[in-house]
Protein backbone atom coordinates (compact mmCIF):
# COMPACT_ATOMS: atom_id res chain seq x y z
CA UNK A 1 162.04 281.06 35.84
CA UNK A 2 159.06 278.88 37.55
CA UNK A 3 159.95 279.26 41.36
CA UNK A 4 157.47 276.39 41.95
CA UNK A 5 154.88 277.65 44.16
CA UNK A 6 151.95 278.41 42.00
CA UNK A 7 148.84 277.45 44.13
CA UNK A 8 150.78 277.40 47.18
CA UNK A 9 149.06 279.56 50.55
CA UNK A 10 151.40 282.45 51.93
CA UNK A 11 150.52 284.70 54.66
CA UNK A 12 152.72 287.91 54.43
CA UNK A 13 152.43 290.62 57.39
CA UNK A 14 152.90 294.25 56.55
CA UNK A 15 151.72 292.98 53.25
CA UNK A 16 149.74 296.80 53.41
CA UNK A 17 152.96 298.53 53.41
CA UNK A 18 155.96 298.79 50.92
CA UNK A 19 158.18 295.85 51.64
CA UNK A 20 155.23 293.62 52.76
CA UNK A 21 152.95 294.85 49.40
CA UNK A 22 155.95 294.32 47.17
CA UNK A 23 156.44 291.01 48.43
CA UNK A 24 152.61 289.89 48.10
CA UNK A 25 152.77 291.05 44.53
CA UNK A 26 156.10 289.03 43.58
CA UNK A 27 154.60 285.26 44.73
CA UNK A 28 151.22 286.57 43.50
CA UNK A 29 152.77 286.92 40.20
CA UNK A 30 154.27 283.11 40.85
CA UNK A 31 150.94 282.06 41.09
CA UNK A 32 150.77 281.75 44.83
CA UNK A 33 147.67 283.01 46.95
CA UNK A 34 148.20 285.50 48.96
CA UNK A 35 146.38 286.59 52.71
CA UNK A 36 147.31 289.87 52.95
CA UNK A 37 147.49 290.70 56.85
CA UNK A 38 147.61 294.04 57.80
CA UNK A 39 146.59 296.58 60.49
CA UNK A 40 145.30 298.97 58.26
CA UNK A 41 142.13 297.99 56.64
CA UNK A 42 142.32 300.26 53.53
CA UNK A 43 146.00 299.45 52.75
CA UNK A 44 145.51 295.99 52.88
CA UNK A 45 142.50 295.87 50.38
CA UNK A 46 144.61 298.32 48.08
CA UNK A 47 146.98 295.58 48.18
CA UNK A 48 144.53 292.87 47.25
CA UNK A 49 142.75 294.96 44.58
CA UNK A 50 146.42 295.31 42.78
CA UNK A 51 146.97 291.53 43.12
CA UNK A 52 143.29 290.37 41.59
CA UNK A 53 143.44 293.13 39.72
CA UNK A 54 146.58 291.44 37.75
CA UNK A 55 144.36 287.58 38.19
CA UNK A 56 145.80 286.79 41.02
CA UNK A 57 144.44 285.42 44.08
CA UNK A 58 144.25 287.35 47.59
CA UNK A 59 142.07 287.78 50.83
CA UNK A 60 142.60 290.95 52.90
CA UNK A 61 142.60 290.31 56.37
CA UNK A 62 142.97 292.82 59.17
CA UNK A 63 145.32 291.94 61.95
CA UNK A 64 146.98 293.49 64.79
CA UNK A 65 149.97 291.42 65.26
CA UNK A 66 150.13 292.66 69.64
CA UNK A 67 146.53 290.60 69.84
CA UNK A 68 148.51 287.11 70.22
CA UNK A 69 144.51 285.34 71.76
CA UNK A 70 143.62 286.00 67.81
CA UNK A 71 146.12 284.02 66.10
CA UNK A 72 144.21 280.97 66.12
CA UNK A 73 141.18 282.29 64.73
CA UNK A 74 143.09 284.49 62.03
CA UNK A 75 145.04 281.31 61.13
CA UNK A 76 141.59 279.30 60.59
CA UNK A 77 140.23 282.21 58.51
CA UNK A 78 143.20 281.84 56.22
CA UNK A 79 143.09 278.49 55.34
CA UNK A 80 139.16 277.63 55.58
CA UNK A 81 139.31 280.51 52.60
CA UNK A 82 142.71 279.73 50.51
CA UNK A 83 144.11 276.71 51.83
CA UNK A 84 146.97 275.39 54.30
CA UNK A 85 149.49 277.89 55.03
CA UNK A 86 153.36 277.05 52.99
CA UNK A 87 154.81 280.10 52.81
CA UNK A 88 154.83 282.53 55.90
CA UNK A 89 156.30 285.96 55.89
CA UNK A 90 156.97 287.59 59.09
CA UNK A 91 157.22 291.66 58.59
CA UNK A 92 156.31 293.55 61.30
CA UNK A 93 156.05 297.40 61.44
CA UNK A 94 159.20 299.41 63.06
CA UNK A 95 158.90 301.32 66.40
CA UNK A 96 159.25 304.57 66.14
CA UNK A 97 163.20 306.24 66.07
CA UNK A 98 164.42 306.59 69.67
CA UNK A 99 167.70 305.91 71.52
CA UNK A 100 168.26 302.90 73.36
CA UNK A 101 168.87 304.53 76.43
CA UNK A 102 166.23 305.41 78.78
CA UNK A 103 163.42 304.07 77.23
CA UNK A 104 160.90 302.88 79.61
CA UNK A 105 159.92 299.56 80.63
CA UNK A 106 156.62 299.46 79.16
CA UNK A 107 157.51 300.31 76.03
CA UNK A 108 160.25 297.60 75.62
CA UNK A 109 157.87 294.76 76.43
CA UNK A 110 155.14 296.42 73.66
CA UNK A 111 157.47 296.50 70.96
CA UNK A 112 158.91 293.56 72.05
CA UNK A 113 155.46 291.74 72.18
CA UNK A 114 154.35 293.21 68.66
CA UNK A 115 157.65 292.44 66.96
CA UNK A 116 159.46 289.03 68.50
CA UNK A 117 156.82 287.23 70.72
CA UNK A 118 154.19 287.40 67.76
CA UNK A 119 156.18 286.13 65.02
CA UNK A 120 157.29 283.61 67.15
CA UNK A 121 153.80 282.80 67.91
CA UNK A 122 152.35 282.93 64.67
CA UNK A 123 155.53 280.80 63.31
CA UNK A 124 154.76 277.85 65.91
CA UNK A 125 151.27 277.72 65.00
CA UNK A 126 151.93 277.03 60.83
CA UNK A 127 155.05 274.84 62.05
CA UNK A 128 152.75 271.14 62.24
CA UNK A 129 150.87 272.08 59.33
CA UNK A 130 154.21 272.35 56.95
CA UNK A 131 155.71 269.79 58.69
CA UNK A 132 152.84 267.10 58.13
CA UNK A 133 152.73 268.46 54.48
CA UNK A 134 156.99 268.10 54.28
CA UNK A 135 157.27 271.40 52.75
CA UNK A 136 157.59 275.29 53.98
CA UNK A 137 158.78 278.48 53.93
CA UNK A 138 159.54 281.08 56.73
CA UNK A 139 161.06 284.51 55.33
CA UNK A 140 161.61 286.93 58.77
CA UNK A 141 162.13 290.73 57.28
CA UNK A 142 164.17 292.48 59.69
CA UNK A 143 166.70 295.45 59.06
CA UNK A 144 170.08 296.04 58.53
CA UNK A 145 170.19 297.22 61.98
CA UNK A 146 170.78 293.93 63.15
CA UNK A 147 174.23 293.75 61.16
CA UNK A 148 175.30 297.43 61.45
CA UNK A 149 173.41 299.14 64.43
CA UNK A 150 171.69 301.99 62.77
CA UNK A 151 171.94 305.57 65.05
CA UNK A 152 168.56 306.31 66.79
CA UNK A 153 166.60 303.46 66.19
CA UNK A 154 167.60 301.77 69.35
CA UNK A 155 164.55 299.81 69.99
CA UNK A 156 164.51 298.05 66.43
CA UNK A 157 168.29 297.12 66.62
CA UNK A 158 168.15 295.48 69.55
CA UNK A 159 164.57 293.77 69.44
CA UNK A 160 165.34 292.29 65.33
CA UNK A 161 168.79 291.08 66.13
CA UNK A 162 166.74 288.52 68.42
CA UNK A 163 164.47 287.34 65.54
CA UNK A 164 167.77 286.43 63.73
CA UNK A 165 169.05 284.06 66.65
CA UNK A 166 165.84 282.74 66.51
CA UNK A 167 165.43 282.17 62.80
CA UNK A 168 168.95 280.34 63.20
CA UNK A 169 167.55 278.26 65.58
CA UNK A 170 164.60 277.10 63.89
CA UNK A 171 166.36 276.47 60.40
CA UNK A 172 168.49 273.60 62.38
CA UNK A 173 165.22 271.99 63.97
CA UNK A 174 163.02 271.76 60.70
CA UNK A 175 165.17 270.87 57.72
CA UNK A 176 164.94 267.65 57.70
CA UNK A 177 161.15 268.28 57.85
CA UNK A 178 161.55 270.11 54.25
CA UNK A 179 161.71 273.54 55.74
CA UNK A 180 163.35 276.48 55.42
CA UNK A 181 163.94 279.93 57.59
CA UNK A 182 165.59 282.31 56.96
CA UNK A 183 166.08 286.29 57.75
CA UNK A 184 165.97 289.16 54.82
CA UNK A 185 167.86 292.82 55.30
CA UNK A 186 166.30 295.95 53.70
CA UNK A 187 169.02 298.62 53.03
CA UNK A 188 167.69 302.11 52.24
CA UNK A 189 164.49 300.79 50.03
CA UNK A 190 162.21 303.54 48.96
CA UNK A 191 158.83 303.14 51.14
CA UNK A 192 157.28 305.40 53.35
CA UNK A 193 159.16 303.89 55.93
CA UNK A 194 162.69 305.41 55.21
CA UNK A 195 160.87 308.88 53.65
CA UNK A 196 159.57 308.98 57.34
CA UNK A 197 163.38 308.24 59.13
CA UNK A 198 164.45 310.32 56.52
CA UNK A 199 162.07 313.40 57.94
CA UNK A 200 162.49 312.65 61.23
CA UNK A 201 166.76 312.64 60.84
CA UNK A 202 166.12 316.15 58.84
CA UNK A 203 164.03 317.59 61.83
CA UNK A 204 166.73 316.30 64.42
CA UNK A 205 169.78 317.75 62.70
CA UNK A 206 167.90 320.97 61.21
CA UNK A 207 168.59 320.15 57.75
CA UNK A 208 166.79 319.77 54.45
CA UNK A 209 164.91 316.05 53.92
CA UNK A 210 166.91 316.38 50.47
CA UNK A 211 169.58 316.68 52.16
CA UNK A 212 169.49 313.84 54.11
CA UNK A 213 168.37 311.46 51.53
CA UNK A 214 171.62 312.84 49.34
CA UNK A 215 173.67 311.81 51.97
CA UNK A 216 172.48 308.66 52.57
CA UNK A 217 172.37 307.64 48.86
CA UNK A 218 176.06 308.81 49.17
CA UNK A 219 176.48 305.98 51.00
CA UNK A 220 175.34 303.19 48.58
CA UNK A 221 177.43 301.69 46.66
CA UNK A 222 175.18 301.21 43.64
CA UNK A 223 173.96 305.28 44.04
CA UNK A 224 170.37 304.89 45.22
CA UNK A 225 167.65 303.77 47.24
CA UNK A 226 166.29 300.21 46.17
CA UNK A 227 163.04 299.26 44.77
CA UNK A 228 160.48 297.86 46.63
CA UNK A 229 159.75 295.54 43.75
CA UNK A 230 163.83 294.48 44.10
CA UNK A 231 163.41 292.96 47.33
CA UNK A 232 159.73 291.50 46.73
CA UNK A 233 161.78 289.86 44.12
CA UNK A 234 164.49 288.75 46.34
CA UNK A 235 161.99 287.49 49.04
CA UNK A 236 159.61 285.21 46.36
CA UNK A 237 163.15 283.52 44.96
CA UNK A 238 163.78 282.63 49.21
CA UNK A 239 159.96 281.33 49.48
CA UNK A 240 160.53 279.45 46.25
CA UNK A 241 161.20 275.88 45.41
CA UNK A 242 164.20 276.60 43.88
CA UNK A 243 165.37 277.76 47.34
CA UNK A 244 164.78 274.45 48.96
CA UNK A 245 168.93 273.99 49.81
CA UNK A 246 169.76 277.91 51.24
CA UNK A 247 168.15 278.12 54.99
CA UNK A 248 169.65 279.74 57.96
CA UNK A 249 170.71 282.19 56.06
CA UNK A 250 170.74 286.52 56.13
CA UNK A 251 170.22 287.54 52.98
CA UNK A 252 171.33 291.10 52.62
CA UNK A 253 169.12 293.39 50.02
CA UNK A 254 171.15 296.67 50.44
CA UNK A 255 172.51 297.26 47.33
CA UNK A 256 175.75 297.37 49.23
CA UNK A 257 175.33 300.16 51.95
CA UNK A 258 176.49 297.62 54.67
CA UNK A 259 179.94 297.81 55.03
CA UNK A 260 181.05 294.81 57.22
CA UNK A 261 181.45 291.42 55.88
C-alpha cells in the first residue's frame, strides 16, 4: 500500500529510542525524510545510519526537548536541510516510576515542561506552515496510562492524559485546514523502556525480572510484548494520506492488554 507521503518532511522526537526509531524507519521506508531529534547524540545517528543505510533520507539532530528558546532555531535547521515540516511526531521520554503522591513541586513543573509545554510548543510553531501548505500530520505518543492508570508511574499518568485533551482540542480547530491530530497508546512494546519498568517493578517487589515480564505477558491478550516495528507501522498508516478522514482519535497499540472499552 502507497500511504502517500514519499518526499514529505517529518520530525519524530525520541526518534533515538525504540518507539521513536521504529517509527522513523516505517515513513522512511514510505519514502518520507526523516529529522531524527533526539537527546542522545549517538542514538540518534544510529538511527539515521539504519535509515540511509536502507536509501532513505535522514538528518540527526540533537535536541533537548526542556530548552523551549531553541525551538525556533531547531525548526529552521530542519527545513533549510530537508524541507517544510508535514508530518510531526511528538514522543517524549517518560519520567522516571514514582507515586503520585508527594512528589515535589519542582519536579512536577520539569516533567511537565519537558513533556506537555514542549510539544505544545513545538506543535504551534509547524501549525502555519501545514496550514498555508493545506496538509499535516500530528501523531502525540503517549501511554496507556492515560486510559488505565498504570501503578507507580504517577507522574506520566497524570502529565500524558493532558496531551490527549489537548490533541482533542486541536483536531477540532485544524481540519478544515487539512490536518490531522491525533494520540497513539503503547501497550507493553519491547524497548528498553518497559525492560527498565520491568527491573525496576522486580527490585520493588523482590522478585525475578522474568518473573515480572511472565506476569505481565499474562496479561495480554495476544500472549506477548509487541514489536516496536508493530507500532512504527501503526503510527506511518496515522501520518499517511490514507489517514486523511480519522483525527481526534486514540489509537490503542496494545495488543489488547487494556481492558476498558
Amino acid at each position: 500500500m502507497d500511504l502517500g507521503i514519499s518526499g514529505k518532511t517529518a520530525l519524530i522526537f525520541g526518534a533515538g529510542g525504540g518507539l521513536g526509531g521504529a517509527i522513523a524507519r516505517a515513513l522512511a521506508a514510505e519514502g518520507a525524510k526523516i529529522a531524527v531529534a533526539d537527546i542522545d547524540t549517538d542514538a540518534a545517528q544510529a538511527t539515521v545510519e539504519a535509515i540511509n543505510g536502507q536509501g532513505g533520507i535522514a538528518k540527526a539532530l540533537v535536541w533537548d526537548l526542556a530548552d523551549l528558546a531553541s525551538i525556533p532555531d531547531h525548526i529552521a535547521t530542519v527545513e533549510a536541510e530537508l524541507g517544510p515540516i508535514d508530518i510531526l511526531v511528538n514522543n517524549t521520554g517518560g519520567p522516571p516510576p514514582t507515586t503520585v503522591s508527594g512528589q515535589a513541586p519542582e519536579d512536577w513543573e520539569k516533567f511537565f515542561r519537558s513533556m506537555v509545554v514542549s510539544v505544545i510548543a513545538i506543535t504551534d510553531a509547524v501549525l502555519p506552515g501545514m496550514r498555508e501548505r493545506g496538509w499535516g500530520r500530528i501523531v502525540t505518543s503517549t501511554s496507556s496510562g492515560v486510559v488505565a492508570p498504570i501503578p507507580n508511574l504517577g507522574i506520566s499518568n497524570a502529565l500524558r492524559l493532558s496531551l490527549v485533551g489537548w490533541s482533542k482540542t486541536l483536531a477540532r480547530e485544524v481540519g478544515r485546514d487539512g490536518l490531522t491530530a491525533n494520540i497513539v497508546l503503547p501497550g507493553r512494546i519491547a524497548t528498553g523502556r518497559i525492560t527498565f519498568l520491568d527491573e525496576q517493578k522486580a527490585k520493588r517487589e523482590n522478585r525475578s525480572v522474568e518473573d515480572v515480564s511472565t506476569e505481565s505477558t499474562a496479561a495480554i491478550p495476544v500472549g506477548r510484548y509487541g514489536d516496536p516495528k508493530e507500532y512504527g507501522d501503526v503510527v506511518a498508516f496515522l501520518a499517511s494520506q490514507k489517514a486523511s478522514y480519522l483525527t481526534g482519535s486514540v489509537i490503542r497499540v496494545d495488543g489488547g492488554l487494556i481492558a476498558s472499552i
